[in-house]
N, C-alpha and C. Protein backbone atom coordinates (compact mmCIF):
# COMPACT_ATOMS: atom_id res chain seq x y z
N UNK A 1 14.05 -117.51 -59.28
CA UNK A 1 13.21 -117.29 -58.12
C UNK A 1 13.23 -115.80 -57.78
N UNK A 2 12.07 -115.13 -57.58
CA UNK A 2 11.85 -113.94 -57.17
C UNK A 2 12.40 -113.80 -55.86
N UNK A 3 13.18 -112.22 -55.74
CA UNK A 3 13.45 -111.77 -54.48
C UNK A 3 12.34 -111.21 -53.63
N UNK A 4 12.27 -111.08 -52.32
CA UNK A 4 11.21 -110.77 -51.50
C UNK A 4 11.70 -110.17 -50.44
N UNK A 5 11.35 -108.97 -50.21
CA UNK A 5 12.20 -108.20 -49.35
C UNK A 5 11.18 -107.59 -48.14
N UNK A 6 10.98 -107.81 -46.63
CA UNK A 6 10.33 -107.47 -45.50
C UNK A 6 10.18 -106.41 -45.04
N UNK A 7 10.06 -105.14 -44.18
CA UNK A 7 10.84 -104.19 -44.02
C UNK A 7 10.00 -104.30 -42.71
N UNK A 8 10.40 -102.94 -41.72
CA UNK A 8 9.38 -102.83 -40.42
C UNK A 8 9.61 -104.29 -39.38
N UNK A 9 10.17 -105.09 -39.43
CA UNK A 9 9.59 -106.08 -38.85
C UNK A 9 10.34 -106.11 -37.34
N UNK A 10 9.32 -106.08 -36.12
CA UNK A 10 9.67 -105.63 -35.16
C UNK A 10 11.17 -106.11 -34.39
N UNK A 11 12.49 -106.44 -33.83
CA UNK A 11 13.68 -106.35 -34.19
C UNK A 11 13.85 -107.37 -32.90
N UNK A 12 12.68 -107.17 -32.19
CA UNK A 12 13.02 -108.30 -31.30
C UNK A 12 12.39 -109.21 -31.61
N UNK A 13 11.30 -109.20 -32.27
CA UNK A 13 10.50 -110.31 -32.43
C UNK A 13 11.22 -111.21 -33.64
N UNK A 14 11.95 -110.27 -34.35
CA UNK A 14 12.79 -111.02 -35.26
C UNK A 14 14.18 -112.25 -34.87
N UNK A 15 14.51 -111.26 -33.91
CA UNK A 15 16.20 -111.82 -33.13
C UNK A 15 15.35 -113.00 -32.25
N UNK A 16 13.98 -112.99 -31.87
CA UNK A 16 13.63 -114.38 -30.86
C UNK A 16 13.38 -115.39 -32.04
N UNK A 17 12.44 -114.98 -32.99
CA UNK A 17 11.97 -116.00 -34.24
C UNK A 17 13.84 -116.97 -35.07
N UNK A 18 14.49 -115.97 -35.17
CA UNK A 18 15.38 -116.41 -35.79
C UNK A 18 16.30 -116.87 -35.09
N UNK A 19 16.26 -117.38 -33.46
CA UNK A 19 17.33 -117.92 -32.42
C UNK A 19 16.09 -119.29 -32.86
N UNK A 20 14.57 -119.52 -31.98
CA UNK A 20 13.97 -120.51 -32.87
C UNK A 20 14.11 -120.92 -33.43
N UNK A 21 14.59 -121.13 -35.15
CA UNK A 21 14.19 -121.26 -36.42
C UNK A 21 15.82 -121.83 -36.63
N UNK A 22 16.96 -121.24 -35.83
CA UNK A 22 18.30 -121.55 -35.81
C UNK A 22 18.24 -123.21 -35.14
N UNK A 23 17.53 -122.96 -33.75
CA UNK A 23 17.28 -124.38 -32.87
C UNK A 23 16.88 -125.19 -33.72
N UNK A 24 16.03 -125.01 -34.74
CA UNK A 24 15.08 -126.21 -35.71
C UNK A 24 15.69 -126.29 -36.44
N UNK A 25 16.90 -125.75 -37.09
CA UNK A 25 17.79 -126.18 -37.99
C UNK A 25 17.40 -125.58 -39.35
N UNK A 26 16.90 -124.08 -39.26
CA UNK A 26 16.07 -124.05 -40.87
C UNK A 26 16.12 -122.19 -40.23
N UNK A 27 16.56 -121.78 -41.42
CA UNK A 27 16.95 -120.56 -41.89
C UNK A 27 15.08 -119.54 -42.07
N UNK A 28 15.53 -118.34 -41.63
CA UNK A 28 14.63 -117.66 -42.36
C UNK A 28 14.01 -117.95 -43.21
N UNK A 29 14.98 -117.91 -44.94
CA UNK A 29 14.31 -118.30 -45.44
C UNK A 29 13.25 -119.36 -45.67
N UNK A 30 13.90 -120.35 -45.41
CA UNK A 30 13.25 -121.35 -45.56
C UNK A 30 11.88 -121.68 -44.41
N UNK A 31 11.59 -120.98 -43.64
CA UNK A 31 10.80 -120.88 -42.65
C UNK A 31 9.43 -119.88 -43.34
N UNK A 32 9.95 -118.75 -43.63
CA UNK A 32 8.80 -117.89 -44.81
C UNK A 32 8.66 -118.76 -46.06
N UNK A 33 9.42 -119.19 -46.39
CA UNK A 33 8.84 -120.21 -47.71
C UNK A 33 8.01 -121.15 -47.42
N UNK A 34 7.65 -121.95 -45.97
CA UNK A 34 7.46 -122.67 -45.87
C UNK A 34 5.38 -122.02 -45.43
N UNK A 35 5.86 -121.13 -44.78
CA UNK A 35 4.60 -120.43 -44.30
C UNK A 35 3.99 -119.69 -45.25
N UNK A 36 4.43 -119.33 -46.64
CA UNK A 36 3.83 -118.85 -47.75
C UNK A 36 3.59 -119.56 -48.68
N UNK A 37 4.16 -121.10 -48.94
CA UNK A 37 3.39 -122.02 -49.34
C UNK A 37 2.53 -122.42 -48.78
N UNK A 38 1.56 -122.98 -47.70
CA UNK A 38 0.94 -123.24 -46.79
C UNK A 38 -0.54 -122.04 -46.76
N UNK A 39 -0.04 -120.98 -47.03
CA UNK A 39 -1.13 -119.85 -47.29
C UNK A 39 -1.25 -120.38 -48.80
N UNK A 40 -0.75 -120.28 -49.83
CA UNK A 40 -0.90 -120.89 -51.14
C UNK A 40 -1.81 -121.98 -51.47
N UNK A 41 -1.31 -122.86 -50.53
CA UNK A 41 -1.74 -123.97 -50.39
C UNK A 41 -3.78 -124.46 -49.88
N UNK A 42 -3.33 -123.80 -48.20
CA UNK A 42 -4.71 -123.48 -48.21
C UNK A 42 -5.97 -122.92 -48.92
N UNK A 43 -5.41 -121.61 -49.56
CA UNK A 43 -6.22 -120.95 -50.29
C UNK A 43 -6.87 -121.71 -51.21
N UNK A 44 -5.67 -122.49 -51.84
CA UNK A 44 -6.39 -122.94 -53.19
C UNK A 44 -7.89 -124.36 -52.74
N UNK A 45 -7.46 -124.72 -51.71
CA UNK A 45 -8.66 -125.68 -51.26
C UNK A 45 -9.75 -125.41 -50.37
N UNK A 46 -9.74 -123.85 -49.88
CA UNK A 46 -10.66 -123.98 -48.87
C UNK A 46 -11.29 -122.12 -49.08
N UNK A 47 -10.56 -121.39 -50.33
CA UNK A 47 -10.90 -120.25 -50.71
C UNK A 47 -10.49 -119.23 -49.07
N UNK A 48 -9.79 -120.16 -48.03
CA UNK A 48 -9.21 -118.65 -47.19
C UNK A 48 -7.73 -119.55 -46.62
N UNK A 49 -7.24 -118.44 -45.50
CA UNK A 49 -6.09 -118.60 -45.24
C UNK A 49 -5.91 -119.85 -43.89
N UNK A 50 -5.36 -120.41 -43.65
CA UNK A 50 -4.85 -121.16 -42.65
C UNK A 50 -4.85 -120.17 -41.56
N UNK A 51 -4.55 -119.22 -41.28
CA UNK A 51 -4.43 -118.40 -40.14
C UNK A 51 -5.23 -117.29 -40.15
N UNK A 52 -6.76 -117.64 -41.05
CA UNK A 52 -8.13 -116.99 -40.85
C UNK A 52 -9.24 -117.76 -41.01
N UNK A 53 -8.72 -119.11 -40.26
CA UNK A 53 -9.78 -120.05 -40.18
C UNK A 53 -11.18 -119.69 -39.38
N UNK A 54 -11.88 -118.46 -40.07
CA UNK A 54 -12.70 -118.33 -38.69
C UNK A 54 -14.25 -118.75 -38.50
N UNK A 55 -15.02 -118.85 -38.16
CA UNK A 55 -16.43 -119.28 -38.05
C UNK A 55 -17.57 -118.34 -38.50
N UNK A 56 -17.38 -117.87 -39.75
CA UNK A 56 -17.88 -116.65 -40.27
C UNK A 56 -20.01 -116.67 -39.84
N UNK A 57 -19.76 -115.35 -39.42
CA UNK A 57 -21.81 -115.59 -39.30
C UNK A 57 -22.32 -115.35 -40.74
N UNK A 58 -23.81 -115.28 -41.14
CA UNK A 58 -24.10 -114.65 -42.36
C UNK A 58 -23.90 -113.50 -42.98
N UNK A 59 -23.48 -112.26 -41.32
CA UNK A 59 -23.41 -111.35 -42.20
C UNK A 59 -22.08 -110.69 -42.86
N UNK A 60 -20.91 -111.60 -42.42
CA UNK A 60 -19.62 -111.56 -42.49
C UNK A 60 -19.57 -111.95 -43.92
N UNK A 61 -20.08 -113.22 -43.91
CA UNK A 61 -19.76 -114.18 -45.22
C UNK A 61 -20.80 -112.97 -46.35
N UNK A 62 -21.71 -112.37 -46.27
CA UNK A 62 -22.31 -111.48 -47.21
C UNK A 62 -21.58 -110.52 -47.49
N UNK A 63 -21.11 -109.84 -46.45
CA UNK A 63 -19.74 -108.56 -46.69
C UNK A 63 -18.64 -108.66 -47.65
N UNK A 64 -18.13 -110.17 -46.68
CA UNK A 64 -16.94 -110.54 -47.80
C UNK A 64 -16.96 -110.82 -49.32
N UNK A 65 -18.44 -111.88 -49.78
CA UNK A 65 -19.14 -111.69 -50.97
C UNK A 65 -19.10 -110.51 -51.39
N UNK A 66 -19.69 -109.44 -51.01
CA UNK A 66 -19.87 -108.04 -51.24
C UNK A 66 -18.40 -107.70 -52.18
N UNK A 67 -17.48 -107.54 -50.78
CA UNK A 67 -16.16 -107.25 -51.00
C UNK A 67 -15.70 -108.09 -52.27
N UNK A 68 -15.76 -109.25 -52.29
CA UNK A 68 -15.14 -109.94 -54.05
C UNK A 68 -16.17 -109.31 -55.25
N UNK A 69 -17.02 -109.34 -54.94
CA UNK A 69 -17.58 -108.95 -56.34
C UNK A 69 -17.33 -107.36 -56.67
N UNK A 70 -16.29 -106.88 -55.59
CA UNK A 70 -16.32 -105.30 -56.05
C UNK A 70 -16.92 -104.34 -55.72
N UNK A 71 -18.06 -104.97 -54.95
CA UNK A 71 -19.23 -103.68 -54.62
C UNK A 71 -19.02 -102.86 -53.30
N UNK A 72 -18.03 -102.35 -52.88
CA UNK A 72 -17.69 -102.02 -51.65
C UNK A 72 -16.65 -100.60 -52.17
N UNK A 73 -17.17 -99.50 -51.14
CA UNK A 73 -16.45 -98.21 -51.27
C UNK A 73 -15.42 -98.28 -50.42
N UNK A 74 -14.37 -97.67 -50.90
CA UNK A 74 -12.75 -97.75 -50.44
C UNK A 74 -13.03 -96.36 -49.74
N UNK A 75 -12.35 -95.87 -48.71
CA UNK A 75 -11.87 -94.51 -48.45
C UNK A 75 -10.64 -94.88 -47.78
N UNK A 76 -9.54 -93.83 -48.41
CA UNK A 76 -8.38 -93.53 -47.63
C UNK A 76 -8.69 -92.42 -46.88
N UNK A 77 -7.52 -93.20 -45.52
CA UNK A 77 -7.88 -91.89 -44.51
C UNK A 77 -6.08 -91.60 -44.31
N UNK A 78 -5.52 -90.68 -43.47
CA UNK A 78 -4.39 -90.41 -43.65
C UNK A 78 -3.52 -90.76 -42.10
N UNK A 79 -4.68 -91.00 -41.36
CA UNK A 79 -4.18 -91.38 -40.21
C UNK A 79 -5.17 -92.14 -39.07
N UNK A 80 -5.10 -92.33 -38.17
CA UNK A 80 -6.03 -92.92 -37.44
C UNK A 80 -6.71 -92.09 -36.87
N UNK A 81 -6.48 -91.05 -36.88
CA UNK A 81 -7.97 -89.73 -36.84
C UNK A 81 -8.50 -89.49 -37.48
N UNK A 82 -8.61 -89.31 -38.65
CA UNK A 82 -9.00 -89.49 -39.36
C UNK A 82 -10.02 -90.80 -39.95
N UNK A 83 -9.46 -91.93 -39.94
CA UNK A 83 -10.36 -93.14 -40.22
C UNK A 83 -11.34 -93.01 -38.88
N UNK A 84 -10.81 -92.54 -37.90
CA UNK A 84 -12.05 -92.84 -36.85
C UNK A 84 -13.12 -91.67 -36.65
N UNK A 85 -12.61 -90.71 -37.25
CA UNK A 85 -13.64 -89.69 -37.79
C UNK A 85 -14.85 -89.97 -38.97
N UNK A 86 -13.90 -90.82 -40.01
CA UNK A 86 -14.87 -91.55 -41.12
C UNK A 86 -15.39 -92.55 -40.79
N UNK A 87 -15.17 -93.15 -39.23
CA UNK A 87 -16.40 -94.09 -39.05
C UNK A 87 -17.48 -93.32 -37.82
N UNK A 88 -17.29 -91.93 -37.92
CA UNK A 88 -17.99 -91.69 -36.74
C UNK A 88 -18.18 -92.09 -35.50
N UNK A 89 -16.58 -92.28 -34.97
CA UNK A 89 -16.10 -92.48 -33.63
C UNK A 89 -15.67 -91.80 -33.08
């Protein structure tokens, strides 16, 4: 089994999730395993995520098309002044 390692993850939100997850009797791990099968899972039957169930309009669902077939320009920006400069904000 592959290792999987988190980083950043905010320290309280961690110490409340994992007093939770202690009450339910089920470890970290086994709590991310359970929520990354479930994304796995969904995907494979419904082509999105369980926790982007959303009500897409036409022109969303065309974008995202867009976006899989590749046809969409990437720009890196280096900061958030940047990206909001490249959207002309």
């Amino acid at each position: 089994m592959a290792t999987l390692t988190i980083h950043n993850i905010d320290p309280d939100i961690k110490a409340a999730a994992l007093k939770i997850l202690k009450g339910h009797g089920m470890t970290a791990n086994a709590a991310l395993s359970a929520f990354l099968s479930k994304i796995v899972s969904d995907h494979g039957a419904k082509e999105h995520c369980f926790c982007c169930n959303l009500d897409l309009n036409e022109e969303t669902r065309r974008d995202l098309a867009e976006a899989k077939a590749g046809n969409v320009q990437y720009v890196e920006c280096k900061d958030t002044g940047d990206l909001f400069n490249n959207l002309g904000i």
